[in-house]
Each structure stands twice: as C-alpha cells, then as structure tokens.
N, C-alpha and C. Protein backbone atom coordinates (compact mmCIF):
# COMPACT_ATOMS: atom_id res chain seq x y z
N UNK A 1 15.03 -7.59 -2.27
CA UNK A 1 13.73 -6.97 -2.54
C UNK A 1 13.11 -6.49 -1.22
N UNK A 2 12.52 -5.36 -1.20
CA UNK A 2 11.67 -4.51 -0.33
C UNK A 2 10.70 -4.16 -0.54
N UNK A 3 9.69 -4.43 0.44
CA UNK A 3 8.06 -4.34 0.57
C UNK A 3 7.66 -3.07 1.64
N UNK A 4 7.15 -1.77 1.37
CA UNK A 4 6.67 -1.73 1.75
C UNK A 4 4.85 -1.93 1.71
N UNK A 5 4.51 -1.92 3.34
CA UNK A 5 2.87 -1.55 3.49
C UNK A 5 2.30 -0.33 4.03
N UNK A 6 1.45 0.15 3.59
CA UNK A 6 1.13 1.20 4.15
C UNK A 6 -0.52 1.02 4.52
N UNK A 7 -0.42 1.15 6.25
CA UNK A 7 -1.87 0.72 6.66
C UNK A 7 -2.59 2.00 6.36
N UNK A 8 -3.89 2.24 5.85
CA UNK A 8 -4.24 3.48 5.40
C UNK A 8 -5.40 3.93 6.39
N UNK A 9 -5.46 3.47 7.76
CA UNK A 9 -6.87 3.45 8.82
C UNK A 9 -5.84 5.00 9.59
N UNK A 10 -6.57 5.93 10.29
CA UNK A 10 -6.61 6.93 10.84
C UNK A 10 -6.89 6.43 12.51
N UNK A 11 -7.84 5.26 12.93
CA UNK A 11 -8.32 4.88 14.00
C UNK A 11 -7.40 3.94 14.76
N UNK A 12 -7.79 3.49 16.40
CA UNK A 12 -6.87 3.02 17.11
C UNK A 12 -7.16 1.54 16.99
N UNK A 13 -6.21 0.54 16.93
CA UNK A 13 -6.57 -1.36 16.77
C UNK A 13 -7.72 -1.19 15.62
N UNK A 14 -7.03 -0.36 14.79
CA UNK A 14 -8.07 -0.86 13.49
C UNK A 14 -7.81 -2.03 12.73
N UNK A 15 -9.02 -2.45 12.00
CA UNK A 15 -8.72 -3.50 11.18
C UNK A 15 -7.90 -3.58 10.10
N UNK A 16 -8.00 -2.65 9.58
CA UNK A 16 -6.62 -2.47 8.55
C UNK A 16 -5.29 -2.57 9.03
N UNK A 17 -4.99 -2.36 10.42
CA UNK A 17 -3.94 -2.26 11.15
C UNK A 17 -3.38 -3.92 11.18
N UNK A 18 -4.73 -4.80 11.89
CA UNK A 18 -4.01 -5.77 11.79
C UNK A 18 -3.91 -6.51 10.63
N UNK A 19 -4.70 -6.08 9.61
CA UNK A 19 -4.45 -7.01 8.15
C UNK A 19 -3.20 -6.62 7.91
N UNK A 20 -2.31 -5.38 8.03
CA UNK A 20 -1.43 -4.83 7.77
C UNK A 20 -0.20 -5.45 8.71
N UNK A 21 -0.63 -5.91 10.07
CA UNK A 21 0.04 -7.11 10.43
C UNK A 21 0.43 -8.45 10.17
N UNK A 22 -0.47 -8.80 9.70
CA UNK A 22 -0.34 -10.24 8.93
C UNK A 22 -0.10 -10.41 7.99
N UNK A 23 0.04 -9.31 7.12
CA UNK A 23 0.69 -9.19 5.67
C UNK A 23 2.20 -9.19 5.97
N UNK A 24 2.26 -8.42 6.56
CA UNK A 24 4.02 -8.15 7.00
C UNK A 24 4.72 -9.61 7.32
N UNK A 25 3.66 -10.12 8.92
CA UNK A 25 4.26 -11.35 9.01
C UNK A 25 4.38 -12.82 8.15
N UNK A 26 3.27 -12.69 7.27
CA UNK A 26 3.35 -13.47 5.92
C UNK A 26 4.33 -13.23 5.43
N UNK A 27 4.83 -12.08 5.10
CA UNK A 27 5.77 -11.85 4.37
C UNK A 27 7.41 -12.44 4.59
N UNK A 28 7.40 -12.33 5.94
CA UNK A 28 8.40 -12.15 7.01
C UNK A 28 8.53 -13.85 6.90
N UNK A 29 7.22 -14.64 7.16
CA UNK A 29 7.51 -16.23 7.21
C UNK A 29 8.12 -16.41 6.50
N UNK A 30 6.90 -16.32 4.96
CA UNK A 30 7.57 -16.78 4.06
C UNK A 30 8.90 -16.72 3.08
N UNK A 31 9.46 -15.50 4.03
CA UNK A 31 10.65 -15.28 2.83
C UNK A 31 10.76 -14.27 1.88
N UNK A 32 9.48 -14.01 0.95
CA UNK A 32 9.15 -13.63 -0.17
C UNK A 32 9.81 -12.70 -0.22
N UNK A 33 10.03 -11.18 0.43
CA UNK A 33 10.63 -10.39 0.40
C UNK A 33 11.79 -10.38 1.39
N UNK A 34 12.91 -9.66 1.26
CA UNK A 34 14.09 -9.62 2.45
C UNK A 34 13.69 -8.42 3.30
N UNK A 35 13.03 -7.90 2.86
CA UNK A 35 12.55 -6.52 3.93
C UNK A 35 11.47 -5.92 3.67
N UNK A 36 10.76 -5.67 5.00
CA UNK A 36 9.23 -4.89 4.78
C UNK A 36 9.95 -4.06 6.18
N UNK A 37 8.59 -2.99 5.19
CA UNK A 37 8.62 -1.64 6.40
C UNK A 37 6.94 -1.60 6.31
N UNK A 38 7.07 -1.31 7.66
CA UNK A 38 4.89 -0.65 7.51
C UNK A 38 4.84 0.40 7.82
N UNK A 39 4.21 1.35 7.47
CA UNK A 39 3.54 2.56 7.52
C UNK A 39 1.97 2.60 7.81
N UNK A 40 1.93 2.64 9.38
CA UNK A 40 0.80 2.70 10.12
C UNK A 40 0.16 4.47 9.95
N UNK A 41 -0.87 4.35 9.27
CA UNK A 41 -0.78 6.04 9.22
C UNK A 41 -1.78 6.47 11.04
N UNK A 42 -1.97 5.53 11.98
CA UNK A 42 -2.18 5.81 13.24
C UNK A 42 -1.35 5.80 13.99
N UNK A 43 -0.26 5.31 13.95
CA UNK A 43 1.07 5.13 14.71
C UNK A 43 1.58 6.29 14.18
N UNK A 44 2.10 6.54 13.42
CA UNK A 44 2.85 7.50 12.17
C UNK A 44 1.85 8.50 11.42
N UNK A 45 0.56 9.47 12.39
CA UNK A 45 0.46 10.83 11.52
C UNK A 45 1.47 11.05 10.84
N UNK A 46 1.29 11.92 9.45
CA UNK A 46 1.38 13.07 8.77
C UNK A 46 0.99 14.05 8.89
N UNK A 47 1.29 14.89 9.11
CA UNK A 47 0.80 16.50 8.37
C UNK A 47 0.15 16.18 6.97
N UNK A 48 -0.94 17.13 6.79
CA UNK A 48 -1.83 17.27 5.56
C UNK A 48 -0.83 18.27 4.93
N UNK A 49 -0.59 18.03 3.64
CA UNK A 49 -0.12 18.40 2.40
C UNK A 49 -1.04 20.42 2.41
N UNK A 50 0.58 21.22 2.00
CA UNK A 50 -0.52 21.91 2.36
C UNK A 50 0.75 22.94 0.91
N UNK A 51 0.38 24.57 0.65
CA UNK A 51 1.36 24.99 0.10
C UNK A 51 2.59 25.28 0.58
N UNK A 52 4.14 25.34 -0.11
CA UNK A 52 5.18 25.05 0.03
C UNK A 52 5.17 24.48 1.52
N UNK A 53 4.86 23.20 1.75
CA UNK A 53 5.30 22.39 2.82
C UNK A 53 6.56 21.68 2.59
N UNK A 54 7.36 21.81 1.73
CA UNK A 54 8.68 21.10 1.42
C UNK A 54 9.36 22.37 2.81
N UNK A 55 9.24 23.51 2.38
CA UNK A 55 9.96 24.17 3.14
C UNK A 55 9.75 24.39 4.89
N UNK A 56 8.77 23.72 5.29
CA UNK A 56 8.31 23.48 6.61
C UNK A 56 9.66 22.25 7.10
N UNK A 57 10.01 22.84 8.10
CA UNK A 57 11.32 22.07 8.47
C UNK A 57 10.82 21.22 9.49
N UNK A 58 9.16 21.19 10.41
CA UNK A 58 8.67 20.22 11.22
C UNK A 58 8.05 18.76 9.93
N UNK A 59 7.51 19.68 9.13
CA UNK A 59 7.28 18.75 8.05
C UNK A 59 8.31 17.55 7.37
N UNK A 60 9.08 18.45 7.00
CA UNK A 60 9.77 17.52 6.56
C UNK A 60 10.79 16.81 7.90
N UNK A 61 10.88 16.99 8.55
CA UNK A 61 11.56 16.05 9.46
C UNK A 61 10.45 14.51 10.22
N UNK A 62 9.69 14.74 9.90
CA UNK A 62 8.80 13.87 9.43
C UNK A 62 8.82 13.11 8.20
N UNK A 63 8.29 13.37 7.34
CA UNK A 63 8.26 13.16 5.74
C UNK A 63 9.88 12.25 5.24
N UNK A 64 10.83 12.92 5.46
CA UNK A 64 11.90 12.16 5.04
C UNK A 64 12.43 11.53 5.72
N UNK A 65 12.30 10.67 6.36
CA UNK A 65 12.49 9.10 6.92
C UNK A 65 11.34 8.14 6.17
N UNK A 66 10.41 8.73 5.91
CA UNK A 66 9.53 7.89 5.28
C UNK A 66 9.67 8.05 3.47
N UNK A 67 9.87 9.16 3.37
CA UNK A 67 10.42 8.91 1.73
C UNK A 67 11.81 7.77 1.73
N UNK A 68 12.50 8.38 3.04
CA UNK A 68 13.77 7.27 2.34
C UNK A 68 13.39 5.44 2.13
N UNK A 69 12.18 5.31 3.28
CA UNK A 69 11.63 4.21 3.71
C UNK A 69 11.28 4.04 1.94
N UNK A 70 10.28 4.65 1.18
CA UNK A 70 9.91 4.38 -0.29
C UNK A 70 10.31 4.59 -1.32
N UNK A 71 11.76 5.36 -1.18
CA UNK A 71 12.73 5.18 -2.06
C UNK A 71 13.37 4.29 -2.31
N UNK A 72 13.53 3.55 -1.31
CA UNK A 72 14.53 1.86 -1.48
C UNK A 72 13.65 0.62 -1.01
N UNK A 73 12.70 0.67 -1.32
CA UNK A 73 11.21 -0.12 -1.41
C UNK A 73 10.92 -0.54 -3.01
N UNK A 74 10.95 -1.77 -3.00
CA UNK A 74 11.06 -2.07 -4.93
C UNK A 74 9.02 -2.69 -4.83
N UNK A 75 8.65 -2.39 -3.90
CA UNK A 75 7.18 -3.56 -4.11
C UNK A 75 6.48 -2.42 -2.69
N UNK A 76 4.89 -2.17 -3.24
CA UNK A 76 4.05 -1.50 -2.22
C UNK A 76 2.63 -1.93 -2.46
N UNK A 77 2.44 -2.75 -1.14
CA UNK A 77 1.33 -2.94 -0.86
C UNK A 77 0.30 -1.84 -0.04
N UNK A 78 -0.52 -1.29 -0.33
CA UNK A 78 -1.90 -0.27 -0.41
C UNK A 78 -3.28 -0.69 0.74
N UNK A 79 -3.35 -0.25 1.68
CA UNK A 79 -4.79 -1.02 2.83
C UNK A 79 -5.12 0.07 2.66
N UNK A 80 -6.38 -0.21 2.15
CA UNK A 80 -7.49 0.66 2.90
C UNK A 80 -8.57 0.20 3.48
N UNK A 81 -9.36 1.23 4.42
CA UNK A 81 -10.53 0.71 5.00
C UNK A 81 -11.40 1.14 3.80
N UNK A 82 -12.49 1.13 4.17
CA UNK A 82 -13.64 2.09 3.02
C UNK A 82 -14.53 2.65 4.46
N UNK A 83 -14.60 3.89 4.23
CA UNK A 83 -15.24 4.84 4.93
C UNK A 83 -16.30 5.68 4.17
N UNK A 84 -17.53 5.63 4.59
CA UNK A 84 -18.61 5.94 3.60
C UNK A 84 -18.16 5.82 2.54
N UNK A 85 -17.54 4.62 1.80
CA UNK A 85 -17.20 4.47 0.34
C UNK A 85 -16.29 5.05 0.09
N UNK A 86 -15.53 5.63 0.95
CA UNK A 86 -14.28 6.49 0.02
C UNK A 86 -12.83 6.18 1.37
N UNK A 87 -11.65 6.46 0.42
CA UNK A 87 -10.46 6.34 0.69
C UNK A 87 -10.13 7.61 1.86
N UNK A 88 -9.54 7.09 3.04
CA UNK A 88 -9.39 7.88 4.57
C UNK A 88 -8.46 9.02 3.71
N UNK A 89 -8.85 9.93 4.27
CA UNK A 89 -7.69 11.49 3.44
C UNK A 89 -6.29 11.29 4.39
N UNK A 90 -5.97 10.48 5.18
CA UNK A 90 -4.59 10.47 5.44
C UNK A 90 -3.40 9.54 4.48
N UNK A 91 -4.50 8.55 3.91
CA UNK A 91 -3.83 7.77 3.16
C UNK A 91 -3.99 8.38 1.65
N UNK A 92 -5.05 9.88 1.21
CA UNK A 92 -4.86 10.04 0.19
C UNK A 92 -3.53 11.49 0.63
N UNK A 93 -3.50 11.23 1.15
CA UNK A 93 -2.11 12.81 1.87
C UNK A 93 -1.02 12.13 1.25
N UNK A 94 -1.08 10.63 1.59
CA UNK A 94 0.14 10.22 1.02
C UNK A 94 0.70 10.45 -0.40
N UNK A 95 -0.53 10.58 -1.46
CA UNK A 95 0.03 10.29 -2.53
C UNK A 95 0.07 11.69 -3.04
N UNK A 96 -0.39 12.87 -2.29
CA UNK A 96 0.17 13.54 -2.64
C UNK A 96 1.65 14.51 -2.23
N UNK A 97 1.79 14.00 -1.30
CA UNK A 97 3.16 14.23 -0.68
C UNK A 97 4.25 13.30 -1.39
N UNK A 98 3.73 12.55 -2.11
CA UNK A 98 4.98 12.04 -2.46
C UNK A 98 5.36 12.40 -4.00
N UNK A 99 6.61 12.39 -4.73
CA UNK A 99 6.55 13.38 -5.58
C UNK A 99 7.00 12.27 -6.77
N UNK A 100 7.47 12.54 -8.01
CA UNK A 100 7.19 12.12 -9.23
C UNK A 100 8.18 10.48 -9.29
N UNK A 101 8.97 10.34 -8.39
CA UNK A 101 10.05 9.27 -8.72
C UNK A 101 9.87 8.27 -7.72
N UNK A 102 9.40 8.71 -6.55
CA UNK A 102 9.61 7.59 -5.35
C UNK A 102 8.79 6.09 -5.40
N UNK A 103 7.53 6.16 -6.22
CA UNK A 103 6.64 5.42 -6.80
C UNK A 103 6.75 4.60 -7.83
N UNK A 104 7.38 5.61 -8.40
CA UNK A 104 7.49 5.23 -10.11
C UNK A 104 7.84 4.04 -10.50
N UNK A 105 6.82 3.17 -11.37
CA UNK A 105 7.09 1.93 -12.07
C UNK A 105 7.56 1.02 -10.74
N UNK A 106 7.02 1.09 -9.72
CA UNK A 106 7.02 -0.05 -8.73
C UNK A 106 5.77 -0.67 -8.52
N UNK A 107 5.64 -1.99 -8.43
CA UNK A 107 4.48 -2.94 -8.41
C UNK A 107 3.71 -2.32 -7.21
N UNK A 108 2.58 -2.14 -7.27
CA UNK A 108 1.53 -2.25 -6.24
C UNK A 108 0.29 -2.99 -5.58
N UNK A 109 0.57 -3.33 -4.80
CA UNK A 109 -1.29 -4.67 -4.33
C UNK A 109 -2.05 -3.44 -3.84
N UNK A 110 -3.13 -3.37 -3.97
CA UNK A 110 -4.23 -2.82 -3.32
C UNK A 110 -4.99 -3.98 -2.56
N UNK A 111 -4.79 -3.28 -1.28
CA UNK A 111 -5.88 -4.63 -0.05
C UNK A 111 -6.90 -3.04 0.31
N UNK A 112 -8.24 -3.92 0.33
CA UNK A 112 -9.21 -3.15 0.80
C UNK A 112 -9.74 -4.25 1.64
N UNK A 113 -10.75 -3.31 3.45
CA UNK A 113 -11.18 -3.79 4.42
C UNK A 113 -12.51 -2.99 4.33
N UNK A 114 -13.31 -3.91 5.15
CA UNK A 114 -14.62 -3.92 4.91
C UNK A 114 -15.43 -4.59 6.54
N UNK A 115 -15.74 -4.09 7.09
CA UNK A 115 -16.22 -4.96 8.20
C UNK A 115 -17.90 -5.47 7.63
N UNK A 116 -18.86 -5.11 6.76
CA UNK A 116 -19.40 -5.52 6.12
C UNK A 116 -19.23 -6.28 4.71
N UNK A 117 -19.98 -5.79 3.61
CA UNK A 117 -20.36 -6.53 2.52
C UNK A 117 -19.29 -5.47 1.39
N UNK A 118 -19.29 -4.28 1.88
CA UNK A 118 -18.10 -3.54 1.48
C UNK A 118 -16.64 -3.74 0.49
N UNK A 119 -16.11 -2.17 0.28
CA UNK A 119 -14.45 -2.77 -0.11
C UNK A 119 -14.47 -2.30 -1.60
N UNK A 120 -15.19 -2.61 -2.76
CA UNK A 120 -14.91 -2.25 -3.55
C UNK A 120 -14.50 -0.47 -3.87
N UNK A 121 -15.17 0.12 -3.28
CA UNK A 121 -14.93 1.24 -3.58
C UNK A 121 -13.70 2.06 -3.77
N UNK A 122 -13.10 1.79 -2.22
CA UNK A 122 -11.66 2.31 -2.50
C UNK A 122 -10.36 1.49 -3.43
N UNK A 123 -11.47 0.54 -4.09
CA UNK A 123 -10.06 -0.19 -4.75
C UNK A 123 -10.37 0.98 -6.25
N UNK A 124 -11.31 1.43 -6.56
CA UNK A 124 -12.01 1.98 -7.71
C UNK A 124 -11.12 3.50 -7.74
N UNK A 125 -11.49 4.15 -6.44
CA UNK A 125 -10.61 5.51 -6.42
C UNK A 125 -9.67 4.94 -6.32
N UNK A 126 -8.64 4.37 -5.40
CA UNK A 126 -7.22 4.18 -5.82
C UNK A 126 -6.47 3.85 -7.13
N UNK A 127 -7.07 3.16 -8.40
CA UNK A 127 -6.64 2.88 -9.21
C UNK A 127 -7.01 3.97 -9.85
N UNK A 128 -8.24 4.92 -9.59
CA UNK A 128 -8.84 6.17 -10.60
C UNK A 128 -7.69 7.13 -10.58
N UNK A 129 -7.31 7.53 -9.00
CA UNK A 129 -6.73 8.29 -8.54
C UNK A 129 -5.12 8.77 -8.24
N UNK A 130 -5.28 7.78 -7.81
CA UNK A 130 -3.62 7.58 -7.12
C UNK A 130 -2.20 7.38 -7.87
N UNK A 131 -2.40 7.33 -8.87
CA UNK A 131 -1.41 6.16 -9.87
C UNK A 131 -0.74 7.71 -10.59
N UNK A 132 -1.56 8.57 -11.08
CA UNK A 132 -1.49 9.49 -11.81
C UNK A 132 -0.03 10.22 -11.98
N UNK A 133 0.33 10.59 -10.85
CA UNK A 133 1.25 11.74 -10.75
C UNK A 133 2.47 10.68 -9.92
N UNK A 134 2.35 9.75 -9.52
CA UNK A 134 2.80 8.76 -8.57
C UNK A 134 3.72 7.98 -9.60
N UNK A 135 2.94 7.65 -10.70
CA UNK A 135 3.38 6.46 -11.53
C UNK A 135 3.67 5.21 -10.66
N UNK A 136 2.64 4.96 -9.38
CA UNK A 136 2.95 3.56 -9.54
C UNK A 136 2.13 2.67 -10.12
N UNK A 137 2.39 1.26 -10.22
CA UNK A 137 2.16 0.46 -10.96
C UNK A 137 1.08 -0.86 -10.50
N UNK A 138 0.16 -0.65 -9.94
CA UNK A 138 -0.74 -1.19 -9.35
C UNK A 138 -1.25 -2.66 -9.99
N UNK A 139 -0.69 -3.67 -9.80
CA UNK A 139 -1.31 -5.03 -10.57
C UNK A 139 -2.43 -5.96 -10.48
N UNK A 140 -2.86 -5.82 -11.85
CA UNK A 140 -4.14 -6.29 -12.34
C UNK A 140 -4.84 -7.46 -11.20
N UNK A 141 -4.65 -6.98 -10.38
CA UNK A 141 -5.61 -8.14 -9.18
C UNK A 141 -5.60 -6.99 -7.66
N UNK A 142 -6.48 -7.72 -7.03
CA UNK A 142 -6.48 -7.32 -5.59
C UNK A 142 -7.19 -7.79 -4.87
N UNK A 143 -7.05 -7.43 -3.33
CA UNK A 143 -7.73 -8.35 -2.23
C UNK A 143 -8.67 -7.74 -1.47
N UNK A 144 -10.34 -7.73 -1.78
CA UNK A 144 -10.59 -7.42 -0.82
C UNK A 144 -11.82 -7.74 0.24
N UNK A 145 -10.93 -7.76 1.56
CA UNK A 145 -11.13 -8.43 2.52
C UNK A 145 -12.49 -7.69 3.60
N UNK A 146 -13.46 -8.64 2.89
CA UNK A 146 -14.69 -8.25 3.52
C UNK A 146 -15.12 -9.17 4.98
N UNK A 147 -16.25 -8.55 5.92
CA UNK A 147 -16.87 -9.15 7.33
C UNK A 147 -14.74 -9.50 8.02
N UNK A 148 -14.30 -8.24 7.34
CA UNK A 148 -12.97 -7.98 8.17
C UNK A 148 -12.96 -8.59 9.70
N UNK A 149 -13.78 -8.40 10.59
CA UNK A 149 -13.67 -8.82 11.83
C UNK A 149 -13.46 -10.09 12.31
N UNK A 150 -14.14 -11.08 10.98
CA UNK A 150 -14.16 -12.59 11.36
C UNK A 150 -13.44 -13.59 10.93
N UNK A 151 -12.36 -12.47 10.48
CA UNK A 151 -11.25 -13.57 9.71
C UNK A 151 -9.79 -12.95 9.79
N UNK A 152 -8.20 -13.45 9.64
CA UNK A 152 -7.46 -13.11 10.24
C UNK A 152 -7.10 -13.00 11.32
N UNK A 153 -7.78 -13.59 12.38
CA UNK A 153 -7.63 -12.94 14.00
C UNK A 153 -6.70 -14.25 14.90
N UNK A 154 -6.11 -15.38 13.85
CA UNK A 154 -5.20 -16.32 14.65
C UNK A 154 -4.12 -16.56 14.14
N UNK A 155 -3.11 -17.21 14.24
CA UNK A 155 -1.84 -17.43 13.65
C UNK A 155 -2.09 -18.59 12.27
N UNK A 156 -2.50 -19.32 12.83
CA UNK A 156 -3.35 -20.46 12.21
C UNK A 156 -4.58 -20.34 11.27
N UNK A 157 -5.01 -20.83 10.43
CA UNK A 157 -6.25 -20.91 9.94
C UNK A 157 -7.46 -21.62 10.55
N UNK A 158 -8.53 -21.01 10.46
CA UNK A 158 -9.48 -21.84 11.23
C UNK A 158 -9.99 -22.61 9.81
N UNK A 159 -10.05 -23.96 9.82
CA UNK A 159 -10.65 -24.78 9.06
C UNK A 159 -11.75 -24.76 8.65
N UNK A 160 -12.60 -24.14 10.34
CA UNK A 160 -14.12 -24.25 9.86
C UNK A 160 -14.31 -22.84 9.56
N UNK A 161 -13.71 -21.97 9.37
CA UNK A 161 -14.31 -20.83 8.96
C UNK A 161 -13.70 -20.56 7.19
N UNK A 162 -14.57 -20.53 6.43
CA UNK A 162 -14.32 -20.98 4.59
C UNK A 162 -13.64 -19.75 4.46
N UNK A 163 -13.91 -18.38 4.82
CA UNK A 163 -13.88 -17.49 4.25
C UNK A 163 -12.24 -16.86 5.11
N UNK A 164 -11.81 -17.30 5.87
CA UNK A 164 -10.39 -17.25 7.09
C UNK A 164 -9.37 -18.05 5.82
N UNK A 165 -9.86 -19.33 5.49
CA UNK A 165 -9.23 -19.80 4.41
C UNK A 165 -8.68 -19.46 3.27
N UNK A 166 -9.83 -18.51 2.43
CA UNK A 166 -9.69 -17.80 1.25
C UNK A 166 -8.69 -16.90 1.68
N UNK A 167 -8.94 -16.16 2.53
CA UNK A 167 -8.43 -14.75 2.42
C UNK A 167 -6.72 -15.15 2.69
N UNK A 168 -6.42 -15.45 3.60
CA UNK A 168 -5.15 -16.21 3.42
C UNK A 168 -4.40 -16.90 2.19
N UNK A 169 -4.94 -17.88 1.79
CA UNK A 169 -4.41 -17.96 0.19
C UNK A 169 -4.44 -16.88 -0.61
N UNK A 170 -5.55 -16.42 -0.82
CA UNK A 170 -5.07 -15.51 -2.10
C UNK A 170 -4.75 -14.08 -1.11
N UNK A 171 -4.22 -13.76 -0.25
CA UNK A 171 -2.99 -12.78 0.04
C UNK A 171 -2.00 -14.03 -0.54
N UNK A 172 -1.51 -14.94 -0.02
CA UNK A 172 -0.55 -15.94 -0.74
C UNK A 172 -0.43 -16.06 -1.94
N UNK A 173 -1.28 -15.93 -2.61
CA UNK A 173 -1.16 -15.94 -4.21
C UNK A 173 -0.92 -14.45 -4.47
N UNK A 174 -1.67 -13.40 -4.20
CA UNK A 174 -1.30 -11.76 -4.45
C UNK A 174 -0.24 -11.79 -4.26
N UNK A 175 0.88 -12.02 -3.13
CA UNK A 175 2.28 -11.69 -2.51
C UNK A 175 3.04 -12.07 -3.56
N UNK A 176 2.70 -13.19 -3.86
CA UNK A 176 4.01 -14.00 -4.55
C UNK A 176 4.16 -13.52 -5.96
N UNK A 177 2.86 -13.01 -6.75
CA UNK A 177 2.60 -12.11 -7.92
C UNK A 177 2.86 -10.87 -7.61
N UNK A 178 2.96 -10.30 -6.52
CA UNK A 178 3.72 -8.65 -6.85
C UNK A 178 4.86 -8.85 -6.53
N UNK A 179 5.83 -10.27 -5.61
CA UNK A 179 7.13 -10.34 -5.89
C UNK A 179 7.61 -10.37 -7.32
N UNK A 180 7.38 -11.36 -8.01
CA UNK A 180 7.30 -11.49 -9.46
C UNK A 180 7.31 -9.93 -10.81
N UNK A 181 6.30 -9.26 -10.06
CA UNK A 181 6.01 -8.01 -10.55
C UNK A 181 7.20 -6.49 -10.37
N UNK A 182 7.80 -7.16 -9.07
CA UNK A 182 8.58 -6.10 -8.58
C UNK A 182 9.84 -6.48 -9.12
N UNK A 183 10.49 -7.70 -9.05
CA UNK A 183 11.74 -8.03 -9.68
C UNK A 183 11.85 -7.63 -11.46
N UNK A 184 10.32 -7.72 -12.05
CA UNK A 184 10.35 -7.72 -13.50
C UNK A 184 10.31 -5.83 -13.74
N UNK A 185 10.06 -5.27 -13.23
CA UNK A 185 10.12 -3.54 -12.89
C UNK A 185 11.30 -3.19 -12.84
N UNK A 186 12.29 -3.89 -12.01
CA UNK A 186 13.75 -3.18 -11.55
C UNK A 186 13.96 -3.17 -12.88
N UNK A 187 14.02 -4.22 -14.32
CA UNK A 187 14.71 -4.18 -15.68
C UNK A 187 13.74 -2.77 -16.29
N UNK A 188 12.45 -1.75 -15.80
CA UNK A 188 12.15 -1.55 -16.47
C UNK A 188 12.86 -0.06 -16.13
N UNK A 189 12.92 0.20 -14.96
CA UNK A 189 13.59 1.42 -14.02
C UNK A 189 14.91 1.67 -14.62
N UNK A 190 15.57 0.64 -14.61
CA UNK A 190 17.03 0.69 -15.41
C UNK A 190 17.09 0.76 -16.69
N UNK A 191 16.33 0.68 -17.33
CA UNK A 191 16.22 0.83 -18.82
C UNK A 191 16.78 1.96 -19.48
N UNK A 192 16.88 3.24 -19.12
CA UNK A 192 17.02 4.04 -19.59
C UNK A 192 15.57 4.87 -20.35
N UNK A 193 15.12 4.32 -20.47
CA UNK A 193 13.90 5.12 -21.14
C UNK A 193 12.74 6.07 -20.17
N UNK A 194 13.25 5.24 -18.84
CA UNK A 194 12.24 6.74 -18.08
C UNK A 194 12.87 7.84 -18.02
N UNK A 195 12.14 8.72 -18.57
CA UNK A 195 12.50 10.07 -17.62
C UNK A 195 11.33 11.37 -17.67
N UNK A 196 11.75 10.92 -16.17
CA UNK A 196 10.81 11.68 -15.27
C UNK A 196 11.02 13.32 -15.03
N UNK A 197 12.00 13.66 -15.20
CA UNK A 197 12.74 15.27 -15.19
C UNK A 197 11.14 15.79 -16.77
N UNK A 198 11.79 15.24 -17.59
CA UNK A 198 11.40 15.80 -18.35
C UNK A 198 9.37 15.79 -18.78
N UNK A 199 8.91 14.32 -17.93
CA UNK A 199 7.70 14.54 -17.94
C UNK A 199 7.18 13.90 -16.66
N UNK A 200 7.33 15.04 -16.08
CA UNK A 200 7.16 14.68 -14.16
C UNK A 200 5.73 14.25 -13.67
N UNK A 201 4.38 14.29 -14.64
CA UNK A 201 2.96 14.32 -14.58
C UNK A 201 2.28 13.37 -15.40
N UNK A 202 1.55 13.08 -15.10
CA UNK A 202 0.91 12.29 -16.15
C UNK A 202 -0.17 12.96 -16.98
N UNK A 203 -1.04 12.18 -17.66
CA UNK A 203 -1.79 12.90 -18.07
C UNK A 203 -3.44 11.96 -18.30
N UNK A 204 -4.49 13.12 -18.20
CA UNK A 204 -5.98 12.30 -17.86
C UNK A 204 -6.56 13.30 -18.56
C-alpha cells in the first residue's frame, strides 16, 4: 500500500509543510503504509492548468513524474492551509490537472491548518469541489488542525500541552482508517464495474 500527501501551502516553512512532515513520518514509524510520497506544492510548483497544456512539453515534463507518483498511490491524504477561508489555487491546480482515473475510488483524508480558530472551510470546498471529476473518495472524517503553531513542533508529545495530544491521536486514528479504506477500494477498482472511458465526469 501507497500513501500519497500532498502539502497544499504555496509559502516557505509553512505550516502545512510540516504537518505534512509528520504525517509522512507517522506513517513511516508506524508501518501503516509501505510507501509515501509527498507533494510539497512549495518545493514542487506546477504550472497553472491552462488550454491544451497536455501538449506543452515543459508542462508535462513536470506533471508526469507526479501523475506516475498518483497512479500507483492506493491512499491520499489532502493539507490544506485556509487562506481567507478558501483552498490555495495551487492545490486547487491539482485537481484539475489531474484527469478522470488517477484518483478514482481511492480513499482520501482531508487535513486542514489553521494558525487560528480556523480550518473548517477548506474541508467544505474540498469535499464540495474536488471529488467531482476526480472521483476520489474522501472518508467520512477529518482533521482539522487548529492554533497550528503550538502543536506538532517535537518528536515527542508534550504532556502538558492537551491539544499536541489530541492532534496526534486522532491523525493516529484517521491513518489507520484510510489504511482500512484503501485496502477495501482495491476490491472495488477491480471489480469490473468501473468504467470510466465511458462516463469520464461526474455529475452535480
């Protein structure tokens, strides 16, 4: 099984960056998955989605190392920051650059960051939005990780800080439920009953 993450911050030592670190290395401790890839969208610009950009040969020499990265990815975990309430347009570039199969019927966590009281928002557009044409499969829970700055920042848990505590377990409890989620998907992929040729879109 393969995880990717995709950090969805545009900015430099952002906070999403390192939640997007410690997810990985959670991951990495515990086992749960045999392979994660991250997708820093500050490390790793994109090009903005633009018309026939398939045929842009700078584009895609970009683009496909990272499709192959989410083609053989069975589980995708989702960061966003919330920026005046809404989802960074590099991380919504993603979903539209990516095209009807690479997504499809694979488990998804949505983690949202918040350096305030924040966070809900982009969990609201991502599930409004994103899923559509993508078909992925986003599960009925998510994490999100508010006063971002004061928690996550050691290897260890700080005892006295309640809220360093939480957020750690239930990423621990999220992880281990979209492993669960992603192994029960591969029977649904193989089934025979998708097909995507014939209805490549969804519908709203």
């Amino acid at each position: 099984m393969k995880c990717t993450i995709i950090a969805g911050s545009h900015r430099t030592n952002s906070q999403t960056s390192k939640v997007a670190k410690f997810i990985q290395k959670e991951i990495q401790t515990s086992g749960l998955f045999d392979e994660t890839y991250l997708l820093d969208l500050h490390d790793s610009p994109i090009p903005f989605y633009k018309n026939k950009w398939k045929e842009d040969e700078e584009m895609m020499s970009i683009w496909r190392p990272i499709y192959d990265e989410f083609t053989s990815s069975d589980a995708f975990i989702v960061i966003s920051p919330e920026w005046n309430g809404m989802v960074p347009a590099g991380l919504k570039n993603v979903f539209l650059l990516v095209d009807h199969t690479v997504l499809a019927h694979k488990p998804g966590l949505i983690v949202t960051v918040s350096s305030g009281r924040g966070g809900a928002f982009p969990v609201h557009e991502l599930r409004t939005s994103s899923y559509k044409n993508s078909f992925i499969n986003y599960i009925p829970m998510q994490v999100i990780i508010r006063h971002c700055k004061e928690v996550l920042n050691t290897e260890e848990a700080d005892p006295e800080n309640k809220e360093d505590v939480f957020y750690r377990e239930r990423l621990k409890y999220s992880l281990a439920v979209l492993l669960e989620y992603a192994r029960a998907l591969v029977s649904v992929r193989k089934s025979g009953v998708i097909d995507t040729e014939k209805y490549p879109n969804g519908m709203s």
